[in-house]
PDB file of N, CA and C in Angstrom:
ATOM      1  N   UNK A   1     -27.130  16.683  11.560  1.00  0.00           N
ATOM      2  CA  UNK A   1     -27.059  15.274  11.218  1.00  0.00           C
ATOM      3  C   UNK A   1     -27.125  14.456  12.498  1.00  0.00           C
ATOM      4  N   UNK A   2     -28.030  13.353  12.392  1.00  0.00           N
ATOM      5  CA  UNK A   2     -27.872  12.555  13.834  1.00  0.00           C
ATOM      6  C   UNK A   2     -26.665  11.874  13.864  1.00  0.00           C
ATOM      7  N   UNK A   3     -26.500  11.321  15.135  1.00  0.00           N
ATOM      8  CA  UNK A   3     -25.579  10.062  15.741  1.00  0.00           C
ATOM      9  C   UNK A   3     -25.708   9.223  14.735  1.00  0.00           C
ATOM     10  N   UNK A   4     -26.744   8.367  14.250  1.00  0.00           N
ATOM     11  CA  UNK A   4     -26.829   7.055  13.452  1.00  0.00           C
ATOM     12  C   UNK A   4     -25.863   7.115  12.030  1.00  0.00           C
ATOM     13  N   UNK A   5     -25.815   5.873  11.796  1.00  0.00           N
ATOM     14  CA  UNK A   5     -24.965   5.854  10.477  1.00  0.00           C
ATOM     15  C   UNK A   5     -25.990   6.125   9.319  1.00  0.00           C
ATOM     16  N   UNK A   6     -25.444   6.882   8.607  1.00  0.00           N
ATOM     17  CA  UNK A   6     -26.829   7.345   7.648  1.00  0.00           C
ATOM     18  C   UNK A   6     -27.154   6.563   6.639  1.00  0.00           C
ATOM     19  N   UNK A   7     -28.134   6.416   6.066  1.00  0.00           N
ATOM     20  CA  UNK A   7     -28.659   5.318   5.459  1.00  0.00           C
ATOM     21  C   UNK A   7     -28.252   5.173   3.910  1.00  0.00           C
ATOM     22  N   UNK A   8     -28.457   4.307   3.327  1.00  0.00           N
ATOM     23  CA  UNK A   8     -27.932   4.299   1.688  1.00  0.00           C
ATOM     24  C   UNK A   8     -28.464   4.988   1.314  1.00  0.00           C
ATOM     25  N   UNK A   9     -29.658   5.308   0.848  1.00  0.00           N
ATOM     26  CA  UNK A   9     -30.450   6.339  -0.113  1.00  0.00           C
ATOM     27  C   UNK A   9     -29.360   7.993  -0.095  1.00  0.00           C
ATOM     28  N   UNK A  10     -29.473   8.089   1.565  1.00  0.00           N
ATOM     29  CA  UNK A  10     -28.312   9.017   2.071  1.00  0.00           C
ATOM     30  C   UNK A  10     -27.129   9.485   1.482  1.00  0.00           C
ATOM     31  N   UNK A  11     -26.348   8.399   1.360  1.00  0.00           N
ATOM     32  CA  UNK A  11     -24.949   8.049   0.855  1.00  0.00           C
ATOM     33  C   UNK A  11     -24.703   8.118  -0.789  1.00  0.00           C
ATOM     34  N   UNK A  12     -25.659   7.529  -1.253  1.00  0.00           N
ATOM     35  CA  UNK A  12     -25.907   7.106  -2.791  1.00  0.00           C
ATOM     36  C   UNK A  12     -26.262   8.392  -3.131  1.00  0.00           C
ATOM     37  N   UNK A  13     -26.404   9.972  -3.071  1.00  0.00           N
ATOM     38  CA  UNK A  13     -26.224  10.997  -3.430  1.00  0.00           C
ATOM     39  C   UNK A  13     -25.299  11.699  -3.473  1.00  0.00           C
ATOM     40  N   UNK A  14     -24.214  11.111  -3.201  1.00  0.00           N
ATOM     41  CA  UNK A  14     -22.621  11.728  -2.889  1.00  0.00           C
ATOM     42  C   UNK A  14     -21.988  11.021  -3.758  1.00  0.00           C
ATOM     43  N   UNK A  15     -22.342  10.089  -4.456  1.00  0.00           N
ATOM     44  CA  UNK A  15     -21.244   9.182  -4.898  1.00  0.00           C
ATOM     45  C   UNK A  15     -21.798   8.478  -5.920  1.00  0.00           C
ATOM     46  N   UNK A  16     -21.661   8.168  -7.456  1.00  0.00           N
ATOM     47  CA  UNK A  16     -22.351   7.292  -8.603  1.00  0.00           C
ATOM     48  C   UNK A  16     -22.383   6.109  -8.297  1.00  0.00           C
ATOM     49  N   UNK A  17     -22.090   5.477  -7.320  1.00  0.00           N
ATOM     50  CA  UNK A  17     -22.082   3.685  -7.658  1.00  0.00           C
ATOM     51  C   UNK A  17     -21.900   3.682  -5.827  1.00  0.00           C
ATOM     52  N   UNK A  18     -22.448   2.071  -5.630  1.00  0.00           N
ATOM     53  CA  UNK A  18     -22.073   1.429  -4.435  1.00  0.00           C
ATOM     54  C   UNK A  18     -20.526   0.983  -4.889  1.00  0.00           C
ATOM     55  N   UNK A  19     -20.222   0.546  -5.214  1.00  0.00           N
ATOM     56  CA  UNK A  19     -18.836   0.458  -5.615  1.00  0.00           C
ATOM     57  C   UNK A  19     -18.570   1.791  -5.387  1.00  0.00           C
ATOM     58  N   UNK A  20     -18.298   3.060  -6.076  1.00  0.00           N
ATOM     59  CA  UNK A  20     -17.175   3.727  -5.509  1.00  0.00           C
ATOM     60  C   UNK A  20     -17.716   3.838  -3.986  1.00  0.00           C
ATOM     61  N   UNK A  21     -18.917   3.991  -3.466  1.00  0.00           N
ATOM     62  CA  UNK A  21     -19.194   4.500  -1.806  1.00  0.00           C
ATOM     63  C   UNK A  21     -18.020   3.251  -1.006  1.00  0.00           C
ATOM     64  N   UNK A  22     -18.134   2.074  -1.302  1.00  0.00           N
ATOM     65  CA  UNK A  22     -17.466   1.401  -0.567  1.00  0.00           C
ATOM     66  C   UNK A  22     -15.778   1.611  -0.754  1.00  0.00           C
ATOM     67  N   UNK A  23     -15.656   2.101  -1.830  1.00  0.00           N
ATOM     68  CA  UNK A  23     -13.897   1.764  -2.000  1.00  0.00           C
ATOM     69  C   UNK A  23     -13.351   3.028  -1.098  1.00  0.00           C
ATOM     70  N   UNK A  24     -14.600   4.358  -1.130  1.00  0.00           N
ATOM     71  CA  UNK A  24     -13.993   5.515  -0.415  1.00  0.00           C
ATOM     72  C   UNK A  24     -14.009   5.460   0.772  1.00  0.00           C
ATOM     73  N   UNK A  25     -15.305   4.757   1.369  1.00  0.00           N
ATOM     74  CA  UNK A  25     -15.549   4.260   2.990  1.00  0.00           C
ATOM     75  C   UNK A  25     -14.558   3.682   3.161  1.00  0.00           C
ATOM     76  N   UNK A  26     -13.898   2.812   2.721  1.00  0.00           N
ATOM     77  CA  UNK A  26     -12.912   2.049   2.952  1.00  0.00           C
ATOM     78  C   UNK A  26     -11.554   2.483   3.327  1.00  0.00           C
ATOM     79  N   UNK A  27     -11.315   3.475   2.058  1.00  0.00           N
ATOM     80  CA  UNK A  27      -9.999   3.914   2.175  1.00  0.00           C
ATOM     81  C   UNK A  27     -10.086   4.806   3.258  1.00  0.00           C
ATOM     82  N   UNK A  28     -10.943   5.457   3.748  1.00  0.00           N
ATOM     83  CA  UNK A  28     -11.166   6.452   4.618  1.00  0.00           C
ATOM     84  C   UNK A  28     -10.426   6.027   5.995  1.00  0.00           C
ATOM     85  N   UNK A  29     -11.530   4.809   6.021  1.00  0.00           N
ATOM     86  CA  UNK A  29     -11.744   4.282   7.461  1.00  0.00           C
ATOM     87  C   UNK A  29     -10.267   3.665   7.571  1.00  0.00           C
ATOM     88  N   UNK A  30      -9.464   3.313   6.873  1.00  0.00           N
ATOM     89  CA  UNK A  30      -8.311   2.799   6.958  1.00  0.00           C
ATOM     90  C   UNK A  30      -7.417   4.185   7.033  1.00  0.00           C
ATOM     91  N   UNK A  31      -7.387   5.304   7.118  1.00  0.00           N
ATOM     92  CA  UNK A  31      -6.911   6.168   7.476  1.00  0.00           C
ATOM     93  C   UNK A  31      -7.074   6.319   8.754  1.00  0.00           C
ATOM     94  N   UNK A  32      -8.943   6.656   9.002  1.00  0.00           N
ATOM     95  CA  UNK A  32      -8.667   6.699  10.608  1.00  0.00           C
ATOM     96  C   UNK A  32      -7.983   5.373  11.119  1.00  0.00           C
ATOM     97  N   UNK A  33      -8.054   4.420  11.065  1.00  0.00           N
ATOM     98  CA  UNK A  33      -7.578   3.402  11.758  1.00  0.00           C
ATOM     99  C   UNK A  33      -6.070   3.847  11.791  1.00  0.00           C
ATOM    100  N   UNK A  34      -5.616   4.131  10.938  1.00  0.00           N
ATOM    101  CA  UNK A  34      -3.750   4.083  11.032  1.00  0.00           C
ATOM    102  C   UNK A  34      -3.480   5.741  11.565  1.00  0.00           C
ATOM    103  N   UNK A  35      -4.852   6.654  12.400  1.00  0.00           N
ATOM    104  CA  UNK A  35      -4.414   7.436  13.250  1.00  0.00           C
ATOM    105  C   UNK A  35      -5.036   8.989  12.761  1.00  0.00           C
ATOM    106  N   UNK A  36      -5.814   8.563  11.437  1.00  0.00           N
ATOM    107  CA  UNK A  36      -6.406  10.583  11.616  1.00  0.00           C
ATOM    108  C   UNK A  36      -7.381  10.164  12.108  1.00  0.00           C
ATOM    109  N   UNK A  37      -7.804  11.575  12.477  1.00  0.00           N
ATOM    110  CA  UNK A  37      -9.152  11.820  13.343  1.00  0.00           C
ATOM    111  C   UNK A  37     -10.278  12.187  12.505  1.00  0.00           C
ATOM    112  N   UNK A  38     -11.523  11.569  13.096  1.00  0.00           N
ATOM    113  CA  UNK A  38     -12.241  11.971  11.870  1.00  0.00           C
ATOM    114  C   UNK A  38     -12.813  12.854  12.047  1.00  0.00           C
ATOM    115  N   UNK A  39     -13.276  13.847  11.139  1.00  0.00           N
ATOM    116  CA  UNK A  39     -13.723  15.323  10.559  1.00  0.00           C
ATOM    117  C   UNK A  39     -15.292  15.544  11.340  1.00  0.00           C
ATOM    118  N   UNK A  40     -15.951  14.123  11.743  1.00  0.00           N
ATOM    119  CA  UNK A  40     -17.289  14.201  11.971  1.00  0.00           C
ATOM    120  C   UNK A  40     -17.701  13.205  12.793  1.00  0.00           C
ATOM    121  N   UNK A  41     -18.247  13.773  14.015  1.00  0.00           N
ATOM    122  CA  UNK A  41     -19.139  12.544  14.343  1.00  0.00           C
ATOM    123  C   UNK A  41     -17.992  12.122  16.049  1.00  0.00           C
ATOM    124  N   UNK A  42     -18.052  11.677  16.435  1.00  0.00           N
ATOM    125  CA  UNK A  42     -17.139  11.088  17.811  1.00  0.00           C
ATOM    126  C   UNK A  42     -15.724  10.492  17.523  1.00  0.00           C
ATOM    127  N   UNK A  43     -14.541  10.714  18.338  1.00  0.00           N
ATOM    128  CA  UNK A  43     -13.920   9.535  18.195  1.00  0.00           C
ATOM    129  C   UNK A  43     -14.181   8.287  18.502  1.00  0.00           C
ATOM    130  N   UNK A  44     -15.291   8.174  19.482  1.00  0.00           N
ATOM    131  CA  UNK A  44     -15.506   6.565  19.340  1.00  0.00           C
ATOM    132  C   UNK A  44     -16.437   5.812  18.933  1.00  0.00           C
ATOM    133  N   UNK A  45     -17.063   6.916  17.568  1.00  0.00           N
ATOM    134  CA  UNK A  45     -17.823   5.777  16.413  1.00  0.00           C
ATOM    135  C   UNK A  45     -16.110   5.032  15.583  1.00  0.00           C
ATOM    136  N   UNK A  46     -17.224   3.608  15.146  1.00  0.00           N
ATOM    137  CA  UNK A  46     -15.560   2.719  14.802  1.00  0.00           C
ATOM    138  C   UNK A  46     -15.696   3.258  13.241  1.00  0.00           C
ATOM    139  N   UNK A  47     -14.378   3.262  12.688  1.00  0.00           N
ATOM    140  CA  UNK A  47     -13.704   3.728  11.547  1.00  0.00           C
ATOM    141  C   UNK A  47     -14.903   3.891  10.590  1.00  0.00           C
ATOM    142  N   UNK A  48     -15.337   2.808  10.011  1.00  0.00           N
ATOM    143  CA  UNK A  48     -16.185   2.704   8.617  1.00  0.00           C
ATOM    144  C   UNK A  48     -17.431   3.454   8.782  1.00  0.00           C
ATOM    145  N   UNK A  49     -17.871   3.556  10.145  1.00  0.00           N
ATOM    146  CA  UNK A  49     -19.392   4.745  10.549  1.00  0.00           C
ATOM    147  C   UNK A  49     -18.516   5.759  10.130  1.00  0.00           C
ATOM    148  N   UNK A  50     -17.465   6.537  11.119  1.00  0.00           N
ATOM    149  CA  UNK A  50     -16.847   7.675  10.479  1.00  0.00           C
ATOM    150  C   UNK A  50     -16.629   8.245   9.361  1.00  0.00           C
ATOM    151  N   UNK A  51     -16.537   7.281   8.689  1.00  0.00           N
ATOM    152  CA  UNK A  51     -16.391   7.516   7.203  1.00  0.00           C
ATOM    153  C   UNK A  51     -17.600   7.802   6.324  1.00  0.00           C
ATOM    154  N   UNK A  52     -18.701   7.103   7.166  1.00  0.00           N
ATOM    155  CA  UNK A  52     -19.711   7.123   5.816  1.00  0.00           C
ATOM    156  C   UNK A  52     -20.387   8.662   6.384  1.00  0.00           C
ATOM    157  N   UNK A  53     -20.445   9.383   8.265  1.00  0.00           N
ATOM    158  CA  UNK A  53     -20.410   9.838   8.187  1.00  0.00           C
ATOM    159  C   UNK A  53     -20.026  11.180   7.490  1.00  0.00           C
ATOM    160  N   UNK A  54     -18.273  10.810   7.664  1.00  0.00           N
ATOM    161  CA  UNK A  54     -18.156  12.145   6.515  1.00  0.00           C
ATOM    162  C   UNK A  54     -18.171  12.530   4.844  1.00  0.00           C
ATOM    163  N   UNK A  55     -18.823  11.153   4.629  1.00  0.00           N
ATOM    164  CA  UNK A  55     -19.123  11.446   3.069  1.00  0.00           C
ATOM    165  C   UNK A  55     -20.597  11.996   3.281  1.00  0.00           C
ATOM    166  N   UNK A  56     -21.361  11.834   3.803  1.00  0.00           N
ATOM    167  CA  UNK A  56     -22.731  12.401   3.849  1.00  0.00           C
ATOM    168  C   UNK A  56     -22.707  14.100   4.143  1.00  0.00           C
ATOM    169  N   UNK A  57     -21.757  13.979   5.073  1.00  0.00           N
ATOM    170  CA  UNK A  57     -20.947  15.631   5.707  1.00  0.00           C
ATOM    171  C   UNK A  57     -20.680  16.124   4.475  1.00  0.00           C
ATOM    172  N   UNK A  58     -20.161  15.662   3.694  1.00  0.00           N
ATOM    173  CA  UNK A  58     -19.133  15.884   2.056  1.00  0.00           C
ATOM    174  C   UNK A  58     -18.318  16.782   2.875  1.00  0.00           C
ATOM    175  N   UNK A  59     -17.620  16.164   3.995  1.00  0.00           N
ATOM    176  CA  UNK A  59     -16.196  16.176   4.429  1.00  0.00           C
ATOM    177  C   UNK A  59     -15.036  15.754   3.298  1.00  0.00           C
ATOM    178  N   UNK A  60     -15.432  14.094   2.677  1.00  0.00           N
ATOM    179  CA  UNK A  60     -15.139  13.643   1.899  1.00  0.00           C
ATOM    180  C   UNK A  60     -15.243  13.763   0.491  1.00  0.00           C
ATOM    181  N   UNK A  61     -14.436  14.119  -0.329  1.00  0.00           N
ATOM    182  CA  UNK A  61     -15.042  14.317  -1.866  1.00  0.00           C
ATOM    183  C   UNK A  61     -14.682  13.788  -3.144  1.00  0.00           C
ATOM    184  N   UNK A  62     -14.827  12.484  -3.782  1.00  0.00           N
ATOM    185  CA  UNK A  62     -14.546  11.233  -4.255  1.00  0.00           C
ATOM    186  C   UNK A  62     -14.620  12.361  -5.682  1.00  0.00           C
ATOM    187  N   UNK A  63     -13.219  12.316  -6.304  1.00  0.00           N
ATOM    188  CA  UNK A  63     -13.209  12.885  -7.694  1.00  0.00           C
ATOM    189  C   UNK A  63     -12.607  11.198  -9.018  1.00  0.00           C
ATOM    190  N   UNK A  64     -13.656  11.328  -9.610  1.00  0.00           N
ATOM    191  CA  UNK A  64     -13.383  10.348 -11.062  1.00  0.00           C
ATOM    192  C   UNK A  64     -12.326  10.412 -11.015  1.00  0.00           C
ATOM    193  N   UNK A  65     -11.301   9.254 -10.922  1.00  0.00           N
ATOM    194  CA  UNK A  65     -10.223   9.030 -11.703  1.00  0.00           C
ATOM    195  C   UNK A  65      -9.954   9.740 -13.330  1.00  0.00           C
ATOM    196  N   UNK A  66      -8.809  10.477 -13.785  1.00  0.00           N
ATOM    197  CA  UNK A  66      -8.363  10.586 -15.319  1.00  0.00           C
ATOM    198  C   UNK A  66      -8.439   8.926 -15.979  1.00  0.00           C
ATOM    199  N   UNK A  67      -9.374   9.282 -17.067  1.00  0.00           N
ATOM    200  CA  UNK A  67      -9.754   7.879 -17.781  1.00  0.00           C
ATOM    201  C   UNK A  67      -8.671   8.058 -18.767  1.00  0.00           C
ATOM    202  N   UNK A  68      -8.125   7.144 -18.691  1.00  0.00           N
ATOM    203  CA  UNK A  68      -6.901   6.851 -19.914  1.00  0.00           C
ATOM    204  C   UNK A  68      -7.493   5.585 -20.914  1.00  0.00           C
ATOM    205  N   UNK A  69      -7.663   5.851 -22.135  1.00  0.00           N
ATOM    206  CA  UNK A  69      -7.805   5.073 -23.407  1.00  0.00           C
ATOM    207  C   UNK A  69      -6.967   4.399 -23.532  1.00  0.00           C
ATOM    208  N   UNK A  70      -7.454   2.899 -23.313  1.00  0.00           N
ATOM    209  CA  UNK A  70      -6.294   1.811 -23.804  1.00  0.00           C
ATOM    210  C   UNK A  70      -5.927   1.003 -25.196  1.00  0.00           C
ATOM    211  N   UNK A  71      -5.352   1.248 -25.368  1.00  0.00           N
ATOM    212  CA  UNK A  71      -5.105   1.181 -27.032  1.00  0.00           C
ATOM    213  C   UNK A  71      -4.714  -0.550 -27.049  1.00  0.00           C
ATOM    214  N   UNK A  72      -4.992  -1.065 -27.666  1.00  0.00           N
ATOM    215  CA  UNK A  72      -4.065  -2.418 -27.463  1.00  0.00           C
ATOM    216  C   UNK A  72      -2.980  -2.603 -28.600  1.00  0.00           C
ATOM    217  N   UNK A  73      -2.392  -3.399 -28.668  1.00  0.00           N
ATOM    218  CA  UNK A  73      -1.142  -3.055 -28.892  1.00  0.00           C
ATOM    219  C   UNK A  73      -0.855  -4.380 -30.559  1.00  0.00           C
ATOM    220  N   UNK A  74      -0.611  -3.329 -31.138  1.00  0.00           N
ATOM    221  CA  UNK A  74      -0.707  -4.476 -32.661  1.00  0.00           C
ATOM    222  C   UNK A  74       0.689  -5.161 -32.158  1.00  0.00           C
ATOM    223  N   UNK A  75       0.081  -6.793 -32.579  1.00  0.00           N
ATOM    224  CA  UNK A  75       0.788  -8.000 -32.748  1.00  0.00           C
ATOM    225  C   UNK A  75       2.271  -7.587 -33.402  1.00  0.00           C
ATOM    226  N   UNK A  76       3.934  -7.403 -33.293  1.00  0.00           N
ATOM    227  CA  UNK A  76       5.217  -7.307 -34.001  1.00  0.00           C
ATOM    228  C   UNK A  76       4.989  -8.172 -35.326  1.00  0.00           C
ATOM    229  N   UNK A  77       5.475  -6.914 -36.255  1.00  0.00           N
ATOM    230  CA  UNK A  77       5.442  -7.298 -37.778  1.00  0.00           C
ATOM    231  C   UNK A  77       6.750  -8.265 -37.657  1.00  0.00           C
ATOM    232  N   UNK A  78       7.197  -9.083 -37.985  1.00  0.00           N
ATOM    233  CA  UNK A  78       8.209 -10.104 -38.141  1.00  0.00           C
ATOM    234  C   UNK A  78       8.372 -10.604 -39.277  1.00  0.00           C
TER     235      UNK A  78
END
């Protein structure tokens, strides 16, 4: 894998949605920031490269949330 931050087409095979790529880049990079090291790539690419690095690495591995059925809730008989 090169130095460069890898490109969307890249990224968008690891992950169903730009939405989740960003929420995991995110949370990632806010890890390294508050002190892990990242899995791939230099310590001194800045946080959010690191991250997208290691989702391309599939260092990273973004599992679906458990979907819970929301029932709504009948109006109290009174």
């Amino acid at each position: 894998m090169s130095q460069s931050v890898p490109t969307l087409d890249e990224l968008m095979q690891h992950v169903p949605s730009k939405y989740t790529l960003v929420i995991v880049a995110a949370k990632r990079a806010r890890q390294i920031v508050e002190g892990s090291r990242p899995q791939v790539g230099s310590v001194h690419d800045k946080p959010v490269s690191a991250a997208l690095k290691e989702i391309v690495a599939e260092k990273l591995v973004w599992e679906p949330p458990a979907t819970a059925t929301a029932q709504p809730k009948a109006p109290d008989a009174t």
